[in-house]
C-alpha atoms as a PDB file:
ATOM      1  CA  UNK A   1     -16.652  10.772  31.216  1.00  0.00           C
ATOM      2  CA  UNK A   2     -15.908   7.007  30.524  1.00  0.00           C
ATOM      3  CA  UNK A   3     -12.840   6.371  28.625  1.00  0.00           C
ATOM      4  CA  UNK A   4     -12.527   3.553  26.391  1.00  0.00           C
ATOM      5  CA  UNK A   5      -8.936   1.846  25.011  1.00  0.00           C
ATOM      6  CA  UNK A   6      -8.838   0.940  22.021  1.00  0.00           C
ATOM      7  CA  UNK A   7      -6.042  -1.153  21.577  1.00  0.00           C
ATOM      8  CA  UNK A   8      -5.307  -2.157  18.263  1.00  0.00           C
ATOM      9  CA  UNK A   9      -2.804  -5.171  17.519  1.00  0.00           C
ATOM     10  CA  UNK A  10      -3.072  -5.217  14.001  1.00  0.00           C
ATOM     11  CA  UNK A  11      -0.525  -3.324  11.246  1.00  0.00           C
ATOM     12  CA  UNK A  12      -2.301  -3.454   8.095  1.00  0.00           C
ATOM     13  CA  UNK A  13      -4.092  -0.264   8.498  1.00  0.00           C
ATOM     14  CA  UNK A  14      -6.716   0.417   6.257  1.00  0.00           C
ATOM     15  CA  UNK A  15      -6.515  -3.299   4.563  1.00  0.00           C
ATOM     16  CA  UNK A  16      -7.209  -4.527   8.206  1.00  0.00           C
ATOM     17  CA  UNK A  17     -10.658  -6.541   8.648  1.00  0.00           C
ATOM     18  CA  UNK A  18     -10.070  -6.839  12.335  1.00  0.00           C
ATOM     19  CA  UNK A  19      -9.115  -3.146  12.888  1.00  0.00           C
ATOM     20  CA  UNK A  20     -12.623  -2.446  10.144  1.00  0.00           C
ATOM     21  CA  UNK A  21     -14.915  -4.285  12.199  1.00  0.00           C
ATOM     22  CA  UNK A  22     -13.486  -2.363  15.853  1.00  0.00           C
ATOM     23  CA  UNK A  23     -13.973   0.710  14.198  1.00  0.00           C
ATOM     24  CA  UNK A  24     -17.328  -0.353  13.471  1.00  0.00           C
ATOM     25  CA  UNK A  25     -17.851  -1.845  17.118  1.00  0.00           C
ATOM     26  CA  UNK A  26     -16.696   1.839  18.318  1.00  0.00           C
ATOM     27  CA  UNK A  27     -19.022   3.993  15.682  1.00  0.00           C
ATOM     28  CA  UNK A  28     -21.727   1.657  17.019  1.00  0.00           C
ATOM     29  CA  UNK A  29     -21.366   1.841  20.775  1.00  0.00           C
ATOM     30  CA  UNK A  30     -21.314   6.152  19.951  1.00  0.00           C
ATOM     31  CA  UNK A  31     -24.511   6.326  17.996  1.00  0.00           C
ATOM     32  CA  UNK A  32     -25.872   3.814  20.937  1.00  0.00           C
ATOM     33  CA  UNK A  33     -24.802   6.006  23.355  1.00  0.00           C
ATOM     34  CA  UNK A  34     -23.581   9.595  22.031  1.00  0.00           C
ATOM     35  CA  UNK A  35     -21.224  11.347  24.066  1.00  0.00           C
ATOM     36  CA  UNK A  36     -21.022   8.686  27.039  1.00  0.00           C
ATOM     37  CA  UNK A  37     -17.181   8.163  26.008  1.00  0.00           C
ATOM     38  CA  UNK A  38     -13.730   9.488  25.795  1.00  0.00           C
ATOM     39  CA  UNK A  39     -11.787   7.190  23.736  1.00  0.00           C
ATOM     40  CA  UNK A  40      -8.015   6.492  23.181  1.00  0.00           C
ATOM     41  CA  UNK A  41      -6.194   4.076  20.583  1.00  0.00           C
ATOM     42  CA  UNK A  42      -2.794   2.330  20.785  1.00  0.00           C
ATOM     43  CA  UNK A  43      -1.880   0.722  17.901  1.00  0.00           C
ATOM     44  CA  UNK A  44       1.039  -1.642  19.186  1.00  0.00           C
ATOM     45  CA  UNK A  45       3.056  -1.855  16.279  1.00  0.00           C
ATOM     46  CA  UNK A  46       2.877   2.063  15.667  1.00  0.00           C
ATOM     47  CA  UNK A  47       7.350   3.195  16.211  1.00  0.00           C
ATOM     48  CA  UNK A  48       7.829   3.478  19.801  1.00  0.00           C
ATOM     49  CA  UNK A  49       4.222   2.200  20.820  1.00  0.00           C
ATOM     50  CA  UNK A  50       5.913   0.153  23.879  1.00  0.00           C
ATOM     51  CA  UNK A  51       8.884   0.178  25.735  1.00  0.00           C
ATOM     52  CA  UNK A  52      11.477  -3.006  25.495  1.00  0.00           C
ATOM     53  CA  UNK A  53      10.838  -5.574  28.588  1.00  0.00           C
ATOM     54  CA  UNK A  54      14.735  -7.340  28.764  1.00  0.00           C
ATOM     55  CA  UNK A  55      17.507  -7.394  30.492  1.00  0.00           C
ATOM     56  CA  UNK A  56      16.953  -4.512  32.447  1.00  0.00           C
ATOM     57  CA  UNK A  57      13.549  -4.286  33.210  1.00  0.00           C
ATOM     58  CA  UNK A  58      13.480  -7.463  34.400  1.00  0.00           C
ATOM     59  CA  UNK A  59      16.119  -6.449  36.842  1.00  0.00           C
ATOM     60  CA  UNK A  60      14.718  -3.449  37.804  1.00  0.00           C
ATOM     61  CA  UNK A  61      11.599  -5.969  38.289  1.00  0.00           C
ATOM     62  CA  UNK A  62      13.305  -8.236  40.545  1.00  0.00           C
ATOM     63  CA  UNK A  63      14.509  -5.612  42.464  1.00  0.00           C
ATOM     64  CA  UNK A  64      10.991  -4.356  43.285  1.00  0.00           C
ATOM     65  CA  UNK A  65      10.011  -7.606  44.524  1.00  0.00           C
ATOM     66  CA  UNK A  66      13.085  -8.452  46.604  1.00  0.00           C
ATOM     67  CA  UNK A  67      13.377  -4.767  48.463  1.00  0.00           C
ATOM     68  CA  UNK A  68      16.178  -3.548  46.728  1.00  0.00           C
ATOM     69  CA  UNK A  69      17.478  -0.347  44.930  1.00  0.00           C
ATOM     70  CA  UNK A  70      17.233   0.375  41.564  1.00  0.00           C
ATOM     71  CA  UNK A  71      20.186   1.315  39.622  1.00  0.00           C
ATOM     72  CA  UNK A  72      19.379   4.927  37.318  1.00  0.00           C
ATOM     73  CA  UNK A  73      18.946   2.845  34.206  1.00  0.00           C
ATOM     74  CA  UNK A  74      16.418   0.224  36.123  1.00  0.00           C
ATOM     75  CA  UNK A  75      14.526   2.720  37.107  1.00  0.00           C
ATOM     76  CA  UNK A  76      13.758   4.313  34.047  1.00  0.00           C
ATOM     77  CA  UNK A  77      12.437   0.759  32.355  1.00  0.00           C
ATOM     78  CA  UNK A  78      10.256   0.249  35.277  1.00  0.00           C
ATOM     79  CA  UNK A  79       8.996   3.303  35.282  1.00  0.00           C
ATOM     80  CA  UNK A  80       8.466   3.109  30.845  1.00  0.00           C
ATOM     81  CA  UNK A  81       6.230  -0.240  31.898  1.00  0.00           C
ATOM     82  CA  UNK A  82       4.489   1.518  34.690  1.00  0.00           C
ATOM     83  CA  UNK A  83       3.224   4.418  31.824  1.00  0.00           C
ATOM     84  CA  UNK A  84       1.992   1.478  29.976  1.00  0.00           C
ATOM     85  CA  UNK A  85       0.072   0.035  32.789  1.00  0.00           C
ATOM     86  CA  UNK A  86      -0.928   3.596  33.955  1.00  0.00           C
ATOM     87  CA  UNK A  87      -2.423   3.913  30.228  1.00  0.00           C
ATOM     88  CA  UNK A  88      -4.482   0.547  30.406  1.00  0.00           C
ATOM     89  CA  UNK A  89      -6.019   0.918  34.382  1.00  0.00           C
ATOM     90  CA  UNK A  90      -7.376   4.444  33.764  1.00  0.00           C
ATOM     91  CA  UNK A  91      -9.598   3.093  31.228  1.00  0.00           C
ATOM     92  CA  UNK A  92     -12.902   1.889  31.712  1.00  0.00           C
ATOM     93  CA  UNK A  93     -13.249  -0.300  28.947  1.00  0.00           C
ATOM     94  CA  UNK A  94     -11.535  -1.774  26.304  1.00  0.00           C
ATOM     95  CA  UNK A  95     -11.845  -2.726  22.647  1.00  0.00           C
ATOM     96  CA  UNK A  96      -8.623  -5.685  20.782  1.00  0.00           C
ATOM     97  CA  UNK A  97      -8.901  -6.064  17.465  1.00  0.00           C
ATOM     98  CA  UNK A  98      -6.887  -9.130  17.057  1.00  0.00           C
ATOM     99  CA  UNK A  99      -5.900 -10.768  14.133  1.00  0.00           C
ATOM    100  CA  UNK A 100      -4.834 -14.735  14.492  1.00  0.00           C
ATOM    101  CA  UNK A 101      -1.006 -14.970  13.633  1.00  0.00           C
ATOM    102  CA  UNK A 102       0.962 -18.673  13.451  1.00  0.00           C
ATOM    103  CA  UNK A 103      -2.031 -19.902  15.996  1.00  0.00           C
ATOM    104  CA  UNK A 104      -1.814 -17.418  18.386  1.00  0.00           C
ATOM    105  CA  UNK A 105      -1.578 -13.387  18.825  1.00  0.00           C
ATOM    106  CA  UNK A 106       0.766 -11.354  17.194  1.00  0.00           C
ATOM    107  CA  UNK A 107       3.750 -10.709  19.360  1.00  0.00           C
ATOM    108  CA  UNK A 108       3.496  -6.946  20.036  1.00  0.00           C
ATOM    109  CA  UNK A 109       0.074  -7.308  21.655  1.00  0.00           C
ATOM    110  CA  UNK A 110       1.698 -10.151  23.887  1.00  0.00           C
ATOM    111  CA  UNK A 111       4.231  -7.663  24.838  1.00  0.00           C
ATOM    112  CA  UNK A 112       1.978  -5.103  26.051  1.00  0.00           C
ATOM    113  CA  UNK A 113       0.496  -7.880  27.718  1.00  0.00           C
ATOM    114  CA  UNK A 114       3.576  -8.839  29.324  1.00  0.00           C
ATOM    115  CA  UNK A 115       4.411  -5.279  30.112  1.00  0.00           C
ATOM    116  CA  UNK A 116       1.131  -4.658  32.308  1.00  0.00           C
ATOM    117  CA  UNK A 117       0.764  -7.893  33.906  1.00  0.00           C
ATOM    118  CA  UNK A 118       3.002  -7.419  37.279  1.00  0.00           C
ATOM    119  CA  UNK A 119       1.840  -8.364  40.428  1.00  0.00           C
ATOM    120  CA  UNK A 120       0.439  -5.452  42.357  1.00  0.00           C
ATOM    121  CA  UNK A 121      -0.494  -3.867  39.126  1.00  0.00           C
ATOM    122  CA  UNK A 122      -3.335  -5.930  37.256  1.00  0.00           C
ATOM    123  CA  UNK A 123      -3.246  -9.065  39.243  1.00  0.00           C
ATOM    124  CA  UNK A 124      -2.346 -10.141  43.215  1.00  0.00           C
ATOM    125  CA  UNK A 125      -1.126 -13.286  45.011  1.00  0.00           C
ATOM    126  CA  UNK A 126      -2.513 -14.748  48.109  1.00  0.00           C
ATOM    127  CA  UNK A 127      -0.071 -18.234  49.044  1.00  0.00           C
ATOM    128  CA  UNK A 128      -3.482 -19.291  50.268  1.00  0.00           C
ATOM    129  CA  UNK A 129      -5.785 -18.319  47.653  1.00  0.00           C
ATOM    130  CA  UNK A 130      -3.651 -17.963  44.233  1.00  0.00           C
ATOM    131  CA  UNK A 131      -4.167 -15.326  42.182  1.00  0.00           C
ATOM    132  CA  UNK A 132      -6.265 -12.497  42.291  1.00  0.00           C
ATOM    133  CA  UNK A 133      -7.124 -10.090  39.018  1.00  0.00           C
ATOM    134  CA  UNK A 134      -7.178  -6.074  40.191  1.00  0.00           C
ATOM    135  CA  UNK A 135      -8.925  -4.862  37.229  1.00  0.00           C
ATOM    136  CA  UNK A 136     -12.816  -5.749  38.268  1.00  0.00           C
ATOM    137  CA  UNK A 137     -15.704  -3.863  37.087  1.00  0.00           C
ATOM    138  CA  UNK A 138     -13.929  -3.015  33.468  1.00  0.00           C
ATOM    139  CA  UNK A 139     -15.781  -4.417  30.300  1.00  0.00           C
ATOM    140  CA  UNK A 140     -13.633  -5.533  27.468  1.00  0.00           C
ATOM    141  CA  UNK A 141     -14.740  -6.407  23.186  1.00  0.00           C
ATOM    142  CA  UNK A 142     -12.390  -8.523  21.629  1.00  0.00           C
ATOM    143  CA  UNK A 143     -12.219  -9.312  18.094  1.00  0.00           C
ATOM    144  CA  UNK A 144     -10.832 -12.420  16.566  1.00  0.00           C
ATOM    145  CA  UNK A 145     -10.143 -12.668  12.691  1.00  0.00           C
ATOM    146  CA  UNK A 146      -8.179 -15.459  11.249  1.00  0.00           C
ATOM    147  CA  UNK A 147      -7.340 -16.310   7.335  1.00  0.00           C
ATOM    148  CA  UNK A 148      -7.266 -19.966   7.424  1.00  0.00           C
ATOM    149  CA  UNK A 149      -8.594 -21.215  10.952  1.00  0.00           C
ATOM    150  CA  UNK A 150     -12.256 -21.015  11.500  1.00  0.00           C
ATOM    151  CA  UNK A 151     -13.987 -23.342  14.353  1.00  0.00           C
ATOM    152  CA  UNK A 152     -15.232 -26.779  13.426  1.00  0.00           C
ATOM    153  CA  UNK A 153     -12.397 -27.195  10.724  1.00  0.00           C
ATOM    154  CA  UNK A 154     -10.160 -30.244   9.956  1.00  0.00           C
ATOM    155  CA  UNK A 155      -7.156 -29.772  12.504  1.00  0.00           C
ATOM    156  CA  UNK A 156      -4.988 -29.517   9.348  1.00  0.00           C
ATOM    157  CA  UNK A 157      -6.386 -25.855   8.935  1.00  0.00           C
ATOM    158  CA  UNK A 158      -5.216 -24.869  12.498  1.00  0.00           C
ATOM    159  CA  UNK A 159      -5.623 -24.448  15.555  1.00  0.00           C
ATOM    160  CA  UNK A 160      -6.774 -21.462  17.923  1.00  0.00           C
ATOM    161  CA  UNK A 161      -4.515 -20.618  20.511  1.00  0.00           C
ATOM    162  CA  UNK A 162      -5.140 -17.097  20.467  1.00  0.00           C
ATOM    163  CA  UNK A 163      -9.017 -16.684  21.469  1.00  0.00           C
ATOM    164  CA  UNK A 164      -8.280 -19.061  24.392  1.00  0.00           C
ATOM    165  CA  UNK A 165      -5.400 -17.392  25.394  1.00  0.00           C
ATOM    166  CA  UNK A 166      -7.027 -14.043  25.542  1.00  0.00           C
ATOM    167  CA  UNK A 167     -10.107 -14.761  27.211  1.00  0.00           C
ATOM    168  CA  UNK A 168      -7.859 -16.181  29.948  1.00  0.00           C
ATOM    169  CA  UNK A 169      -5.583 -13.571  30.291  1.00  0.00           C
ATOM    170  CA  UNK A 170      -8.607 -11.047  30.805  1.00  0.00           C
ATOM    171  CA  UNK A 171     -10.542 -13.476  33.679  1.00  0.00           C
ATOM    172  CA  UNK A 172      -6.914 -13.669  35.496  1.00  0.00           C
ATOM    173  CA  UNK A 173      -6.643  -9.613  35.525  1.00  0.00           C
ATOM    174  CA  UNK A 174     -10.360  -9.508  36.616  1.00  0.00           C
ATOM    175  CA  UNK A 175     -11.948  -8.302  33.511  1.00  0.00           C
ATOM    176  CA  UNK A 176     -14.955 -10.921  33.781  1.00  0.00           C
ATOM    177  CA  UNK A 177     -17.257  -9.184  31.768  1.00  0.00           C
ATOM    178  CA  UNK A 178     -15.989  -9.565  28.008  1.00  0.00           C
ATOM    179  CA  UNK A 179     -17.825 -10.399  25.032  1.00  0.00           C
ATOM    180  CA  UNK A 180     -15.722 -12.060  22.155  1.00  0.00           C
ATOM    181  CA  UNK A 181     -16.607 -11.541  18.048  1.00  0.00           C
ATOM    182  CA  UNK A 182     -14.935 -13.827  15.394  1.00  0.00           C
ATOM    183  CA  UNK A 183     -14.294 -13.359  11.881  1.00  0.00           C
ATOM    184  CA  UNK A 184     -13.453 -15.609   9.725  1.00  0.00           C
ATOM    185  CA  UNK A 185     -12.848 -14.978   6.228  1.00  0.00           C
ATOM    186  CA  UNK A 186     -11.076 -17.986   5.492  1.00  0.00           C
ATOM    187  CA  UNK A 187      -9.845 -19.932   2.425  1.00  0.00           C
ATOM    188  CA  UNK A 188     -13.101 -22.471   3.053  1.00  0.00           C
ATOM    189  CA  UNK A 189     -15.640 -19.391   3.302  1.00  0.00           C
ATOM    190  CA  UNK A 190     -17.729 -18.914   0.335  1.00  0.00           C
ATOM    191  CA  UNK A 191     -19.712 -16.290   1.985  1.00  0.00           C
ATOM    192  CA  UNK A 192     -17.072 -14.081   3.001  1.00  0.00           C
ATOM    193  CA  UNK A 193     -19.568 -10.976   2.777  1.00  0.00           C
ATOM    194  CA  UNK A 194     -22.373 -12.348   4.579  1.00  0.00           C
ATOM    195  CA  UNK A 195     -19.720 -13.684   7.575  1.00  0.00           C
ATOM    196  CA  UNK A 196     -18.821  -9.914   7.611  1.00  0.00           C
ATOM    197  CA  UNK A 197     -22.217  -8.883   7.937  1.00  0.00           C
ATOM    198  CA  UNK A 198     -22.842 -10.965  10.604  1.00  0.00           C
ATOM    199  CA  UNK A 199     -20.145 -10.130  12.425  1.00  0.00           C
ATOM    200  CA  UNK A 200     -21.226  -6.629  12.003  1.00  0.00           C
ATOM    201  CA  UNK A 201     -24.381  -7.162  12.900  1.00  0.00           C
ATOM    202  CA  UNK A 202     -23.463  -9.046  15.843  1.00  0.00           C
ATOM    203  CA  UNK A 203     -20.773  -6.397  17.030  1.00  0.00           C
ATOM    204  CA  UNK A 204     -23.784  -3.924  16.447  1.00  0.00           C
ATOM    205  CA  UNK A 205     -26.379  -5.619  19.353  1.00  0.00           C
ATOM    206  CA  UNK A 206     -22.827  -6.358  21.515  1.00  0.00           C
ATOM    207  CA  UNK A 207     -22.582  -2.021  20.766  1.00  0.00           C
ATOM    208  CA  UNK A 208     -26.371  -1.606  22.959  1.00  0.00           C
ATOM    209  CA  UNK A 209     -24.655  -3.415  26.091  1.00  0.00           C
ATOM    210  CA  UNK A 210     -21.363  -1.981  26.262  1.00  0.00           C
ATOM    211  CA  UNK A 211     -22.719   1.947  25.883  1.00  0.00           C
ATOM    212  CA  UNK A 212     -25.259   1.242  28.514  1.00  0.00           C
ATOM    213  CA  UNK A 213     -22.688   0.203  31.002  1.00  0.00           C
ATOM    214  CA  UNK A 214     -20.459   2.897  29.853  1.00  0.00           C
ATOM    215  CA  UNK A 215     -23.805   5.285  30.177  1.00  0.00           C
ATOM    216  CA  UNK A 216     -24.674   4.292  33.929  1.00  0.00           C
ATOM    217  CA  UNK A 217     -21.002   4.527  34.338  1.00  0.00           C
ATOM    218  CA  UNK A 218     -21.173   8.331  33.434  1.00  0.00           C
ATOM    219  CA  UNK A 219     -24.097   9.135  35.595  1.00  0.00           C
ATOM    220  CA  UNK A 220     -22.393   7.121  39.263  1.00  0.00           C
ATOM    221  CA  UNK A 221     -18.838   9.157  38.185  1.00  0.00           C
ATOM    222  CA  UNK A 222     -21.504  12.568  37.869  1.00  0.00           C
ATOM    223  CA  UNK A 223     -23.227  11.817  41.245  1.00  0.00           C
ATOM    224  CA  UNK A 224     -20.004  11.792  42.682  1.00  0.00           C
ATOM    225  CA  UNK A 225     -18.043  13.906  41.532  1.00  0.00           C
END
């Protein structure tokens, strides 16, 4: 059965719009396609969610890359990231909730970010050709919400950093077929309800999509298995 990750970078729980809407997105892509899916949530900034990336990971990093032994305590970090990245390749699609913080994405989801990107992992390097994304023919939803910054805005509202740097970060691991959802309930929205609807509504026809490719998914893994 396909499994979808639900990764979701937000803490506010049940006062979360960005975490409302995914749910949404994941009731919807269910009724569109019931019992295509496994799913699985991480929420990053649940105690313990991810290992720490310092000191020691990054030597135990190095020493993969230059041939040599790990000490005990290497070892262990490098294996903690590897659970993490084990976590994010077995799934076949994925759903971010991502709220905009200070411009950009809230720290923990760039450390699981930085945690899974490692070359041989989700991405290769040719000297030739650059770099290479390993994670083709995965689908990813990602949803953008932001309390001040909306597009078309005077610059002294903000600026996105966060959208831009997400959409790039899943074309370099290969995940080429995303779809991206904003909300925007801002301080210069007047409509704040009817922006939610029609994010909802647009996260609703995105739903149709994604649990068809999940669906066809199911039937190639059933053929042959």
């Amino acid at each position: 059965m396909p499994k979808i990750l639900h990764i979701n970078a937000s803490p506010r729980h049940a006062n979360s719009e960005s975490l409302r809407l995914a749910r949404h997105f994941i009731d919807s892509v269910r009724d569109a396609g019931p019992g295509v899916v496994d799913l699985e949530t991480l929420d990053l900034f649940s105690d313990g969610a991810l290992p720490a990336f310092g000191r020691i990971a990054a030597d135990a990093k190095m020493a993969v890359f230059s041939g040599q032994g790990q000490t005990s305590e290497q070892a262990e970090a490098w294996e903690s990231a590897r659970a993490v990245f084990d976590q994010f390749a077995a799934a076949d699609a994925y759903v971010f909730n991502i709220p905009m913080w200070n411009s950009g994405v809230p720290y923990v989801l760039k450390q699981w970010i930085d945690i899974i990107t490692q070359p041989g992992w989700s991405f290769g390097f040719d000297p030739e050709k650059g770099y290479r994304g390993l994670m083709e023919g995965k689908q990813a939803l990602a949803i953008h919400t932001s309390g001040v910054y909306a597009p078309g805005v005077p610059a002294a509202f903000g600026s996105d950093f966060s959208s831009t740097f997400f959409a790039d970060w899943l074309n370099f691991v290969g995940i080429e077929d995303a779809a991206h959802v904003r909300f925007a309930p801002t301080v210069l929205n007047s409509d704040v309800d009817g922006t939610r609807r029609a994010a909802m509504a647009e996260l609703s026809a995105e739903a149709l999509g994604f649990a068809g490719k999940l669906s066809t998914m199911g039937n190639l893994q059933l053929a042959g298995s």
